[in-house]
Protein backbone atom coordinates (compact mmCIF):
# COMPACT_ATOMS: atom_id res chain seq x y z
CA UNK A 1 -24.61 -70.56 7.10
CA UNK A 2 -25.61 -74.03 7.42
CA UNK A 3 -22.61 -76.66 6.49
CA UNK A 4 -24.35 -78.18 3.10
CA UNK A 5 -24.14 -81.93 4.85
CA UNK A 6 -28.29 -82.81 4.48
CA UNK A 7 -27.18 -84.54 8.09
CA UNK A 8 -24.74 -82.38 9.65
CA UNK A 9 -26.74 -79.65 11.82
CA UNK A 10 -23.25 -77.64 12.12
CA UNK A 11 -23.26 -73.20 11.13
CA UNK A 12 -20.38 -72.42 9.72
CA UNK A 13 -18.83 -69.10 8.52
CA UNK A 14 -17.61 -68.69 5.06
CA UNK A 15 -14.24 -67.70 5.88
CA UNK A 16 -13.64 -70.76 7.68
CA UNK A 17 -15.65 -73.30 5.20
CA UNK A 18 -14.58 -76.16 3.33
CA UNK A 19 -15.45 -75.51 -0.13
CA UNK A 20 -16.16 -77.97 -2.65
CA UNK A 21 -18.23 -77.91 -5.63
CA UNK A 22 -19.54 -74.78 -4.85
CA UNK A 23 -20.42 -75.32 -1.49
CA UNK A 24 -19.34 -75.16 2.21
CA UNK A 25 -18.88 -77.59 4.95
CA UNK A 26 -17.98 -77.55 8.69
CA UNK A 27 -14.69 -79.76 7.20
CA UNK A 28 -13.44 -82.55 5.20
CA UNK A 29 -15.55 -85.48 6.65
CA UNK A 30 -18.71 -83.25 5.50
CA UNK A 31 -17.02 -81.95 2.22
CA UNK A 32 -16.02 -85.82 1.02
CA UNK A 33 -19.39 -87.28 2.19
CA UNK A 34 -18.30 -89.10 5.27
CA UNK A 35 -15.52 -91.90 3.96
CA UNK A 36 -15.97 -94.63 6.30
CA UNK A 37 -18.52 -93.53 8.13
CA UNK A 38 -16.39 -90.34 9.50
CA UNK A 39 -18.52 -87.55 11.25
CA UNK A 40 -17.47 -84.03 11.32
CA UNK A 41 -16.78 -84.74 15.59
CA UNK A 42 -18.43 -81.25 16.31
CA UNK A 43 -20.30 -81.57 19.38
CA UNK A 44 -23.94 -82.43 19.13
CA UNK A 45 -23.88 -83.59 15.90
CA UNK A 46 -24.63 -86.96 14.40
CA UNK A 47 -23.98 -86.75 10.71
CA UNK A 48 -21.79 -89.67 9.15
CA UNK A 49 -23.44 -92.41 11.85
């Protein structure tokens, strides 16, 4: 499934998701809305610039 970041462009598989309110992310950058600007560093993404 798609990581629930509206920016992130990441699949990622339930098993290995972040959950957080119900929802999954490729990781913590995604899960905690990109502190500091942080990106989820999976190649080919841009989400958290």
């Amino acid at each position: 499934m798609k990581c629930a970041c509206p920016s992130c462009n990441c699949i990622v598989s339930i098993s290995d998701a972040v959950q957080k309110e119900g929802k999954y992310y490729c990781g913590d950058a995604c899960a905690n809305g990109h502190p500091n600007g942080a990106g989820c560093s999976h190649h080919g993404c841009e989400c958290g610039e």
